[in-house]
N, C-alpha and C. Protein backbone atom coordinates (compact mmCIF):
# COMPACT_ATOMS: atom_id res chain seq x y z
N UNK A 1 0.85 -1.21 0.00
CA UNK A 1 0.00 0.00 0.00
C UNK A 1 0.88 1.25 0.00
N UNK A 2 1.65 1.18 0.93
CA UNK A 2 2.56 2.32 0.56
C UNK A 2 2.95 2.62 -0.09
N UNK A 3 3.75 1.60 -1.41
CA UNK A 3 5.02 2.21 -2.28
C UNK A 3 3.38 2.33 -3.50
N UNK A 4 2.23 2.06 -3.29
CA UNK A 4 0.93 2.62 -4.19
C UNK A 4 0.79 4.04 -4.08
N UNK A 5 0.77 4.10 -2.89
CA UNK A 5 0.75 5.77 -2.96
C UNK A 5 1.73 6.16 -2.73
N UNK A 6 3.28 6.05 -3.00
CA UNK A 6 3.74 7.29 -3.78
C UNK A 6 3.63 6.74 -5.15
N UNK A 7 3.52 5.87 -5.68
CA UNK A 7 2.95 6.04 -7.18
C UNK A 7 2.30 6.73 -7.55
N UNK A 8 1.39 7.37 -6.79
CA UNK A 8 0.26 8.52 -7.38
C UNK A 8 0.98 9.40 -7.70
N UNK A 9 1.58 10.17 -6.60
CA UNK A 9 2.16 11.42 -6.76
C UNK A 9 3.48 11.47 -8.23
N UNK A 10 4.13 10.46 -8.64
CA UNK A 10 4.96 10.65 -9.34
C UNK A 10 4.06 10.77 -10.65
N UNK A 11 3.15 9.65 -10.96
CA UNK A 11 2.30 9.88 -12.23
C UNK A 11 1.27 11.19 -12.43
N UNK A 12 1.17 12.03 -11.01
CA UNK A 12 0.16 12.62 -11.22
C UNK A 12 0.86 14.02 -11.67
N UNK A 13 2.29 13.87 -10.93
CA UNK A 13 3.08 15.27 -11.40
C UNK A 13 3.84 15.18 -13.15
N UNK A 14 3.78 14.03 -13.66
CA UNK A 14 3.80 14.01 -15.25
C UNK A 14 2.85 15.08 -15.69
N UNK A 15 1.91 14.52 -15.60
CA UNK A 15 0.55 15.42 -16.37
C UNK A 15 0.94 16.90 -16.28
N UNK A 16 0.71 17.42 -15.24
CA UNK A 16 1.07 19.14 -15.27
C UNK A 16 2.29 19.54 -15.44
N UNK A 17 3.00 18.78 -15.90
CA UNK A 17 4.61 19.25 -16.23
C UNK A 17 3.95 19.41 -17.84
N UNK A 18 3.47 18.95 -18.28
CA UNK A 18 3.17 18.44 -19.83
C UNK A 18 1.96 19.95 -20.04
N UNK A 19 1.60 20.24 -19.03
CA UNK A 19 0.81 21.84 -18.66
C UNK A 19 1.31 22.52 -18.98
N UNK A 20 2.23 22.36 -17.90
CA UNK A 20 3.06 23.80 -17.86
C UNK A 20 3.99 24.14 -19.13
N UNK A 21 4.48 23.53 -19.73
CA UNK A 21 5.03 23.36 -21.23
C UNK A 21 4.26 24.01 -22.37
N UNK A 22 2.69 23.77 -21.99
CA UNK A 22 1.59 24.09 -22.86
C UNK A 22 1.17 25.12 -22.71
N UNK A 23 2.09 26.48 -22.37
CA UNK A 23 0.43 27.36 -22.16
C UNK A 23 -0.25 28.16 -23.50
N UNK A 24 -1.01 28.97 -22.88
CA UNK A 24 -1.67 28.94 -23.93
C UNK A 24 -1.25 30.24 -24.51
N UNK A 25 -0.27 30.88 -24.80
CA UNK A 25 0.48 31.86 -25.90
C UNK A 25 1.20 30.58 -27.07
N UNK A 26 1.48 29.45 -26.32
CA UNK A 26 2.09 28.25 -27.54
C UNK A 26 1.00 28.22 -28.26
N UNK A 27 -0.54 27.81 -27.64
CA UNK A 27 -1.36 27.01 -28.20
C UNK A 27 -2.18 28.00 -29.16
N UNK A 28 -2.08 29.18 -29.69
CA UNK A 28 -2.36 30.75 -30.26
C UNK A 28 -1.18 30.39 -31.08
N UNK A 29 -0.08 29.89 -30.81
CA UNK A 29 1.07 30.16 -31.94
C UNK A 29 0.80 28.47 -32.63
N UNK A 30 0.50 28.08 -32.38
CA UNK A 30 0.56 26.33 -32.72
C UNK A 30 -0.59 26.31 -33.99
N UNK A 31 -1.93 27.44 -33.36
CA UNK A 31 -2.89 27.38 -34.22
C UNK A 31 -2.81 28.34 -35.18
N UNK A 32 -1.64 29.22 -35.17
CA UNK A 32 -1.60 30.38 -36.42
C UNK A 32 -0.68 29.56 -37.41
N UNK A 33 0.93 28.64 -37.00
CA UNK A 33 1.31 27.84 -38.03
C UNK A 33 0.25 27.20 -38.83
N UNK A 34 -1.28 26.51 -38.42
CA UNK A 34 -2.17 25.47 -38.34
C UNK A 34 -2.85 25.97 -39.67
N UNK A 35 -3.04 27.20 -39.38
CA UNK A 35 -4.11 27.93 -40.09
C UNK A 35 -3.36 27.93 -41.52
């Protein structure tokens, strides 16, 4: 049970790293190449 939960925390801090990478002045420039 233990080494389960710190599994959470390592998979859950992937996701918002993959956020924070994304904001949204990229996602305005991502969609003007697009266009």
């Amino acid at each position: 049970m233990g080494t389960e939960k710190g599994r959470v925390p390592q998979t859950r801090r992937r996701p918002p790293v993959l956020f924070i990478v994304r904001p949204p002045e990229m996602t305005t420039l991502w969609r003007m190449t697009d266009s």
